[in-house]
PDB file of N, CA and C in Angstrom:
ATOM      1  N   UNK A   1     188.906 -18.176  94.633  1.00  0.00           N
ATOM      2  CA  UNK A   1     187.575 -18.753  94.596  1.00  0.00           C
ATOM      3  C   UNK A   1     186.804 -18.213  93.389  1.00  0.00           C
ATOM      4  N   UNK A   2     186.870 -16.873  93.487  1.00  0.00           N
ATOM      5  CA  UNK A   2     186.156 -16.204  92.444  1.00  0.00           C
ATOM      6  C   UNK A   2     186.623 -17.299  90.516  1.00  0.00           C
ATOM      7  N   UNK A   3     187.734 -16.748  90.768  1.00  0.00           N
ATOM      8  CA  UNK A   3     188.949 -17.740  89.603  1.00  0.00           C
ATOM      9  C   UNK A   3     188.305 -19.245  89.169  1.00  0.00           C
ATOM     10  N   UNK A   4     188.192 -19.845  89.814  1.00  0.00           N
ATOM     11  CA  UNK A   4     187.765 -21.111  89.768  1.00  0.00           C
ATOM     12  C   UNK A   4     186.292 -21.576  89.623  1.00  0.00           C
ATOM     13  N   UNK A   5     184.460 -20.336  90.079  1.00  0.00           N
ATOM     14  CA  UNK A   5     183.832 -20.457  89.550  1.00  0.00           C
ATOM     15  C   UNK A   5     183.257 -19.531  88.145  1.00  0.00           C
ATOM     16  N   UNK A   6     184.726 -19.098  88.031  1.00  0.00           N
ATOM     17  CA  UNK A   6     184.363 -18.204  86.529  1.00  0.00           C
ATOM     18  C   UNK A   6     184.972 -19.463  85.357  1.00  0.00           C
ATOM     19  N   UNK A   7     185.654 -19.820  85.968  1.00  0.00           N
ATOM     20  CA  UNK A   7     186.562 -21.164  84.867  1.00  0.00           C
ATOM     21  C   UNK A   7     185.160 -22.312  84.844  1.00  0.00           C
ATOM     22  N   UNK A   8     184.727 -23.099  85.277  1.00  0.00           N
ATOM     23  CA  UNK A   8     183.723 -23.390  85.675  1.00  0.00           C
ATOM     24  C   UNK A   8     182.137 -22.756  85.498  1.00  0.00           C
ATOM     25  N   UNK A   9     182.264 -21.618  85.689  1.00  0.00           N
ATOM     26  CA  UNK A   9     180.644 -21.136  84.779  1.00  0.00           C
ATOM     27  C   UNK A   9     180.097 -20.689  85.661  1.00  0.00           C
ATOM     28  N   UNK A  10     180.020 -21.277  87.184  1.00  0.00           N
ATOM     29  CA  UNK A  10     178.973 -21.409  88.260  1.00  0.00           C
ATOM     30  C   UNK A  10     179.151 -19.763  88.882  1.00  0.00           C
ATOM     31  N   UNK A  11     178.175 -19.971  89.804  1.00  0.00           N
ATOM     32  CA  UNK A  11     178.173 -18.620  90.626  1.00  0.00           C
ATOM     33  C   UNK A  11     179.561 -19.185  91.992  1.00  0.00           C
ATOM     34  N   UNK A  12     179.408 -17.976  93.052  1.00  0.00           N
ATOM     35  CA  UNK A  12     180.551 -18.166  94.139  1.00  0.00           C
ATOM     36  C   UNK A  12     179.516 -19.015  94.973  1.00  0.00           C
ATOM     37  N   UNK A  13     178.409 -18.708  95.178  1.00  0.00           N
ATOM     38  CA  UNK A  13     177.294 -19.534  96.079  1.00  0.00           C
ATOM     39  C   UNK A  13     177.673 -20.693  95.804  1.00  0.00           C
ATOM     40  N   UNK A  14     177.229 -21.136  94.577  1.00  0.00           N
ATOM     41  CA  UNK A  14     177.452 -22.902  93.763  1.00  0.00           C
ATOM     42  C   UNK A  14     178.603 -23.561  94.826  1.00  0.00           C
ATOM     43  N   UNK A  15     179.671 -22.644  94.172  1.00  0.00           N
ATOM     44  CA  UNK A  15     181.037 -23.022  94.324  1.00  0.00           C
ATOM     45  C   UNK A  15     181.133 -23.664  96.127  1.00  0.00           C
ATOM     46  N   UNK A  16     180.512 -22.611  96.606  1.00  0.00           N
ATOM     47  CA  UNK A  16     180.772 -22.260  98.483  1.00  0.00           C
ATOM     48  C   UNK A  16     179.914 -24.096  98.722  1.00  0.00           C
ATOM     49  N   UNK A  17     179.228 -23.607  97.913  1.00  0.00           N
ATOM     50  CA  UNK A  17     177.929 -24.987  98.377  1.00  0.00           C
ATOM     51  C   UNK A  17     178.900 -26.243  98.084  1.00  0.00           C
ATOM     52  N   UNK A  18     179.802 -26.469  96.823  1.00  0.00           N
ATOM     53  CA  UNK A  18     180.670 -27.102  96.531  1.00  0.00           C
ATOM     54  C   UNK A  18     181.586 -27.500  97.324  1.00  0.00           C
ATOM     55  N   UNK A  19     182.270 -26.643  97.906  1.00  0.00           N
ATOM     56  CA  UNK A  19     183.530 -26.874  99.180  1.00  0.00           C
ATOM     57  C   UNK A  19     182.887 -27.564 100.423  1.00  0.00           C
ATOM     58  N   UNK A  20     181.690 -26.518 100.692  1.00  0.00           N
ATOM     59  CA  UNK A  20     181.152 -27.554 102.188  1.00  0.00           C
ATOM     60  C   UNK A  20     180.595 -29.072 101.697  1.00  0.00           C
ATOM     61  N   UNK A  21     180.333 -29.642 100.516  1.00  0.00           N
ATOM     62  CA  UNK A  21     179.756 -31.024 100.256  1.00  0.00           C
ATOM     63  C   UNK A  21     178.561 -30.830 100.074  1.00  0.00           C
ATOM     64  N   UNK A  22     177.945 -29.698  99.967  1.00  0.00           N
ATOM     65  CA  UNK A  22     176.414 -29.777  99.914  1.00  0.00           C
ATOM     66  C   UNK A  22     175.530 -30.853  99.077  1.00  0.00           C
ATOM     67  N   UNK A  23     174.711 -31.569  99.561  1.00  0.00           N
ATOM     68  CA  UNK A  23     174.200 -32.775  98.588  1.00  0.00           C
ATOM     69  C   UNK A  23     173.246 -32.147  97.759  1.00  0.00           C
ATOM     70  N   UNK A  24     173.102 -30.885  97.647  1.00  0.00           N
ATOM     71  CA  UNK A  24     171.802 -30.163  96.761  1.00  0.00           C
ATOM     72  C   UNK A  24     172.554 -30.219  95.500  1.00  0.00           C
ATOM     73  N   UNK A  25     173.956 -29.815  95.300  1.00  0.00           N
ATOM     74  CA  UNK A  25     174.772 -29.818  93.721  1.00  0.00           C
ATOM     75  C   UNK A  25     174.604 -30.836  93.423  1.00  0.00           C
ATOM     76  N   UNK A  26     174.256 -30.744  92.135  1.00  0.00           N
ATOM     77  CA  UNK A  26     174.552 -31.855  91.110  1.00  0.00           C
ATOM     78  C   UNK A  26     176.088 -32.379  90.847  1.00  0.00           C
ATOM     79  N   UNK A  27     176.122 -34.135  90.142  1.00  0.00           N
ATOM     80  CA  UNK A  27     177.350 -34.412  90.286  1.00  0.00           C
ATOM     81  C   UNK A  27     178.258 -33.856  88.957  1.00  0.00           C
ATOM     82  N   UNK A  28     177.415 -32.828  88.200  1.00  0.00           N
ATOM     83  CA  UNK A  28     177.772 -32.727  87.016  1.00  0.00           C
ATOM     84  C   UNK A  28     178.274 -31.561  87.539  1.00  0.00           C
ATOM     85  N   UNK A  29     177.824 -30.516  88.127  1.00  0.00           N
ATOM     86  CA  UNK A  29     179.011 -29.299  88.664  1.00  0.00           C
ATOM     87  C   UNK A  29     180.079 -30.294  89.567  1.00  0.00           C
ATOM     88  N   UNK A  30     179.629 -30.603  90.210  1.00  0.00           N
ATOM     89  CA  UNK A  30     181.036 -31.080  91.039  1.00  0.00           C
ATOM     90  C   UNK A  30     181.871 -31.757  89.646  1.00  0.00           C
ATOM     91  N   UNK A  31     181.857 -32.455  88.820  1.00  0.00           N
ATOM     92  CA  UNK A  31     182.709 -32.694  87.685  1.00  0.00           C
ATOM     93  C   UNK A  31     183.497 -31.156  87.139  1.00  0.00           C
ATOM     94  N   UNK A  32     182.121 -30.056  86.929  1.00  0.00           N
ATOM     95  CA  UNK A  32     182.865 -29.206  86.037  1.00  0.00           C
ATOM     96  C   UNK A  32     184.113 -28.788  87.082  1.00  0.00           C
ATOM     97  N   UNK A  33     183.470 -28.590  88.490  1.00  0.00           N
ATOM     98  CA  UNK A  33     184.955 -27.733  88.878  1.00  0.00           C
ATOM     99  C   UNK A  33     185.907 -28.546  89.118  1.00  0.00           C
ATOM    100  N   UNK A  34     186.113 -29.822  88.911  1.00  0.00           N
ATOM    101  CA  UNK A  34     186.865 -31.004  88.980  1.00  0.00           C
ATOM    102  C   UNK A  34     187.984 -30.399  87.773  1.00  0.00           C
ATOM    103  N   UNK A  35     187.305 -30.402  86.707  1.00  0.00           N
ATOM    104  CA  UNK A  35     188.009 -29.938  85.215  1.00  0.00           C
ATOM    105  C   UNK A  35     188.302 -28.740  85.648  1.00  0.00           C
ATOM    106  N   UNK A  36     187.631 -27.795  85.983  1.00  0.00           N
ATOM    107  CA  UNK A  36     188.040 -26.192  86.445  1.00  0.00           C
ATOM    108  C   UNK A  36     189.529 -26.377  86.960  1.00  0.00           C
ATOM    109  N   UNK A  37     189.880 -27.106  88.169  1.00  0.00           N
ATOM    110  CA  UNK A  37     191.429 -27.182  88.909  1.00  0.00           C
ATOM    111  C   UNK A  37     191.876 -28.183  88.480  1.00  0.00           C
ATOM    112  N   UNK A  38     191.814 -28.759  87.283  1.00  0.00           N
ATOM    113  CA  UNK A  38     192.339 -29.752  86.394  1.00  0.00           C
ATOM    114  C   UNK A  38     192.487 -31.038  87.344  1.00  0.00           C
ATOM    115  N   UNK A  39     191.420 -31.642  87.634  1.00  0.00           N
ATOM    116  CA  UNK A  39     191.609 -32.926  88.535  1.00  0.00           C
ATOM    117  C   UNK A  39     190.095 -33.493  88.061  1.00  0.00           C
ATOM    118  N   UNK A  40     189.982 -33.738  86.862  1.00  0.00           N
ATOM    119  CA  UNK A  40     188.984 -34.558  86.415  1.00  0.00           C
ATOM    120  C   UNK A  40     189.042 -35.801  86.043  1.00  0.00           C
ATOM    121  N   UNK A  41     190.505 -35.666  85.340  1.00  0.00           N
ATOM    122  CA  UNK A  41     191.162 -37.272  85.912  1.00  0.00           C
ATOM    123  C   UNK A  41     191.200 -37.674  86.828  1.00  0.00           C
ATOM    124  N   UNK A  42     190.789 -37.304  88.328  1.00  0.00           N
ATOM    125  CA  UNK A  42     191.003 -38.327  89.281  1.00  0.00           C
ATOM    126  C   UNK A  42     189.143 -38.299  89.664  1.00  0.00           C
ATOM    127  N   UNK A  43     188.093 -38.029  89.102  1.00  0.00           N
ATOM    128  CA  UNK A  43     186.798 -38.364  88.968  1.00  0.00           C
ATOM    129  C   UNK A  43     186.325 -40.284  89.474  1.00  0.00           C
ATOM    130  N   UNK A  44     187.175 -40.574  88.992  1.00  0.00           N
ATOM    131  CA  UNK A  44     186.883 -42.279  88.829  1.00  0.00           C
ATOM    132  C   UNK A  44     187.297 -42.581  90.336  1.00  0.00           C
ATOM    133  N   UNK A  45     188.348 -42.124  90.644  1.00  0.00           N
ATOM    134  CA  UNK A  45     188.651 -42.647  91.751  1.00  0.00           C
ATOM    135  C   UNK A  45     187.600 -42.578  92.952  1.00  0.00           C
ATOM    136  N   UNK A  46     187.026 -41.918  92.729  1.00  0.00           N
ATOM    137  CA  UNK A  46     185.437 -42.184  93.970  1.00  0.00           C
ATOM    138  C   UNK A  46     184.772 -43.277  93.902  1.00  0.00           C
ATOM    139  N   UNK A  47     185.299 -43.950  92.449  1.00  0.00           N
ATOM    140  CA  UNK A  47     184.540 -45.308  92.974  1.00  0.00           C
ATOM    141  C   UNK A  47     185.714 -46.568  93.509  1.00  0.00           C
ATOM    142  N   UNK A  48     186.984 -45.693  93.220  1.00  0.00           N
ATOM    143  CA  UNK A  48     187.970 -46.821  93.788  1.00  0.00           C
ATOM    144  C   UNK A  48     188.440 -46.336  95.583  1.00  0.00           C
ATOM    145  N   UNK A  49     187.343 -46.225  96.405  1.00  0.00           N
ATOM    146  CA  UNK A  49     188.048 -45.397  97.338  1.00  0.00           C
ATOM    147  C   UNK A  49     187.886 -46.625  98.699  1.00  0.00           C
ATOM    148  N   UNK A  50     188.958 -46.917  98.948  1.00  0.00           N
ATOM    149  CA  UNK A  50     189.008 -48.272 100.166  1.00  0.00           C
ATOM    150  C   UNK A  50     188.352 -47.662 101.355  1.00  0.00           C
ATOM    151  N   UNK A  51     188.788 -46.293 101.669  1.00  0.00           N
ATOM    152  CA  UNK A  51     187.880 -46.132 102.987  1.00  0.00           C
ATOM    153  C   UNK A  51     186.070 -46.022 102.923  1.00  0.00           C
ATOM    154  N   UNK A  52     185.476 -45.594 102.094  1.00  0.00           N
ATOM    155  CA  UNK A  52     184.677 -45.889 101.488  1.00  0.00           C
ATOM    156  C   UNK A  52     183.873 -47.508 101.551  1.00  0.00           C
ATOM    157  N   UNK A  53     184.698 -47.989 101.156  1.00  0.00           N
ATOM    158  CA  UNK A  53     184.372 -49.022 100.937  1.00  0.00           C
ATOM    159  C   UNK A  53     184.367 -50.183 102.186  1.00  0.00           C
ATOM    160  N   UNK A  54     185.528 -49.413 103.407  1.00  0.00           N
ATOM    161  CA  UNK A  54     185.265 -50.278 104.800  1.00  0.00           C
ATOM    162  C   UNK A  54     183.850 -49.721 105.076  1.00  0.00           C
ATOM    163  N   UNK A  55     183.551 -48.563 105.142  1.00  0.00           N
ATOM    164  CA  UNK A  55     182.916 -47.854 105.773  1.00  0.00           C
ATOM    165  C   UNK A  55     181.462 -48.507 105.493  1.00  0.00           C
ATOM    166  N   UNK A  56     181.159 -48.621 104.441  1.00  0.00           N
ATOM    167  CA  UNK A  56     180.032 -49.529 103.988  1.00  0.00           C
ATOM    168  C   UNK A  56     179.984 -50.889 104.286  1.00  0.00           C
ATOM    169  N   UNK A  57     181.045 -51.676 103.937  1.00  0.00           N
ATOM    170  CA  UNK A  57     180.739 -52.857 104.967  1.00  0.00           C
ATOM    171  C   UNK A  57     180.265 -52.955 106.142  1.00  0.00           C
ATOM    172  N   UNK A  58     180.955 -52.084 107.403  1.00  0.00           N
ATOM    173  CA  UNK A  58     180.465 -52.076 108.546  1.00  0.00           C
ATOM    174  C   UNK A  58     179.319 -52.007 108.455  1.00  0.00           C
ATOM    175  N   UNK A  59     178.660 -50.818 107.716  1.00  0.00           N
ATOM    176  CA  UNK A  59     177.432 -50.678 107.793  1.00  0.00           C
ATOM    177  C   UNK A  59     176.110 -52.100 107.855  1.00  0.00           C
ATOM    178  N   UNK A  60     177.008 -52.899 106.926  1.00  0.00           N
ATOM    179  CA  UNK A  60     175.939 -54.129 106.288  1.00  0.00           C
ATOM    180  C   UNK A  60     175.686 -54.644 107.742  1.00  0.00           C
ATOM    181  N   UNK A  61     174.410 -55.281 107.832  1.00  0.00           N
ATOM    182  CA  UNK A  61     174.598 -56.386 109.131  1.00  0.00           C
ATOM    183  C   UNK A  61     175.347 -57.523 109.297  1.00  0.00           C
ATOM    184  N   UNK A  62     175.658 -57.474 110.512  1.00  0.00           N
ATOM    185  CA  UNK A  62     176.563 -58.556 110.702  1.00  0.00           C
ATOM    186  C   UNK A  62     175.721 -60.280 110.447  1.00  0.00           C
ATOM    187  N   UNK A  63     174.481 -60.342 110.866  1.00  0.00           N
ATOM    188  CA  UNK A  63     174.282 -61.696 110.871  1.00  0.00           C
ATOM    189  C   UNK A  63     172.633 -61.521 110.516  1.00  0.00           C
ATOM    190  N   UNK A  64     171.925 -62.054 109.434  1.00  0.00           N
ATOM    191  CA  UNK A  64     170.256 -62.126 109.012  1.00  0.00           C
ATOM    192  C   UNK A  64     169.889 -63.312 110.019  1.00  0.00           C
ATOM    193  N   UNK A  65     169.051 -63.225 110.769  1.00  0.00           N
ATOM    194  CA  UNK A  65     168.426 -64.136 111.471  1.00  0.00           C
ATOM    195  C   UNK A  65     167.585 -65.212 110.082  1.00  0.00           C
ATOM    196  N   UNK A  66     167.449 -66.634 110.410  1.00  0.00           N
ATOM    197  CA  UNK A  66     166.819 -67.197 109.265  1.00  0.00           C
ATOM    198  C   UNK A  66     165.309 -66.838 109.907  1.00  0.00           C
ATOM    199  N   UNK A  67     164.615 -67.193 108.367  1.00  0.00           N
ATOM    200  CA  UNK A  67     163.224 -67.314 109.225  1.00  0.00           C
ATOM    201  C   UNK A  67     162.294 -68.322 109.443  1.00  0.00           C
ATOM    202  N   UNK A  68     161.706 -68.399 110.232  1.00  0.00           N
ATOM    203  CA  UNK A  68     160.822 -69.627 110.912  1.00  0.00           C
ATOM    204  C   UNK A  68     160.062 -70.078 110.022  1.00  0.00           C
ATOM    205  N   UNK A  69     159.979 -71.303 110.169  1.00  0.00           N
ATOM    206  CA  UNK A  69     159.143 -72.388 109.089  1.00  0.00           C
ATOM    207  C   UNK A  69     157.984 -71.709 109.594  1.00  0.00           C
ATOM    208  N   UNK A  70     157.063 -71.875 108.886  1.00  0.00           N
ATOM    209  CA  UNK A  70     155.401 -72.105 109.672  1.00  0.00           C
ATOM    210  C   UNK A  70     155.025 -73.927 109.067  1.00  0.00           C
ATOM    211  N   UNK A  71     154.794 -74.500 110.233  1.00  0.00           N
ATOM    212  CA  UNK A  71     154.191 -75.700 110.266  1.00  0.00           C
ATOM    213  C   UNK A  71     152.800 -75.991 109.372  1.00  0.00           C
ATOM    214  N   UNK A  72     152.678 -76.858 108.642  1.00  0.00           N
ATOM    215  CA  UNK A  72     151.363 -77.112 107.842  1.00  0.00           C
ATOM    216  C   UNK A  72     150.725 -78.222 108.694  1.00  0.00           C
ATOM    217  N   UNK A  73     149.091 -77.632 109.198  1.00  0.00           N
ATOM    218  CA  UNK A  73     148.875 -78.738 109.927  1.00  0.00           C
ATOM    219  C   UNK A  73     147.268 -79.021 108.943  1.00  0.00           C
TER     220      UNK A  73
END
């Protein structure tokens, strides 16, 4: 651990905050230690990620109700 936020720059905190997902890091440390364990080439792939991507559909609603005319009288 130590190894990997000295390659990387960051403190061990950063790093710790890093492993659990913390949404406070920036995506630019999560890149550096990406490059730190040499997997910065696979960076892109978060936007190619299928489960991801069910997961958000579900989310969408299934059906928008239309909405009601209002009558001009």
């Amino acid at each position: 651990m130590e190894v990997v936020a000295d390659r990387a720059r960051i403190t061990r905190q950063t790093l710790a905050k890093v492993e659990r997902g913390d949404t406070s890091v920036s995506i630019g440390i999560y890149a550096t230690v990406m490059h730190a364990l040499g997997l910065i080439d696979k960076l892109g792939d978060v936007a190619n990620d299928p489960m991801a991507s069910m997961l958000e559909d579900e989310a969408l609603p299934k059906r928008i109700r239309a909405r009601k005319k209002v009558s001009e009288s």
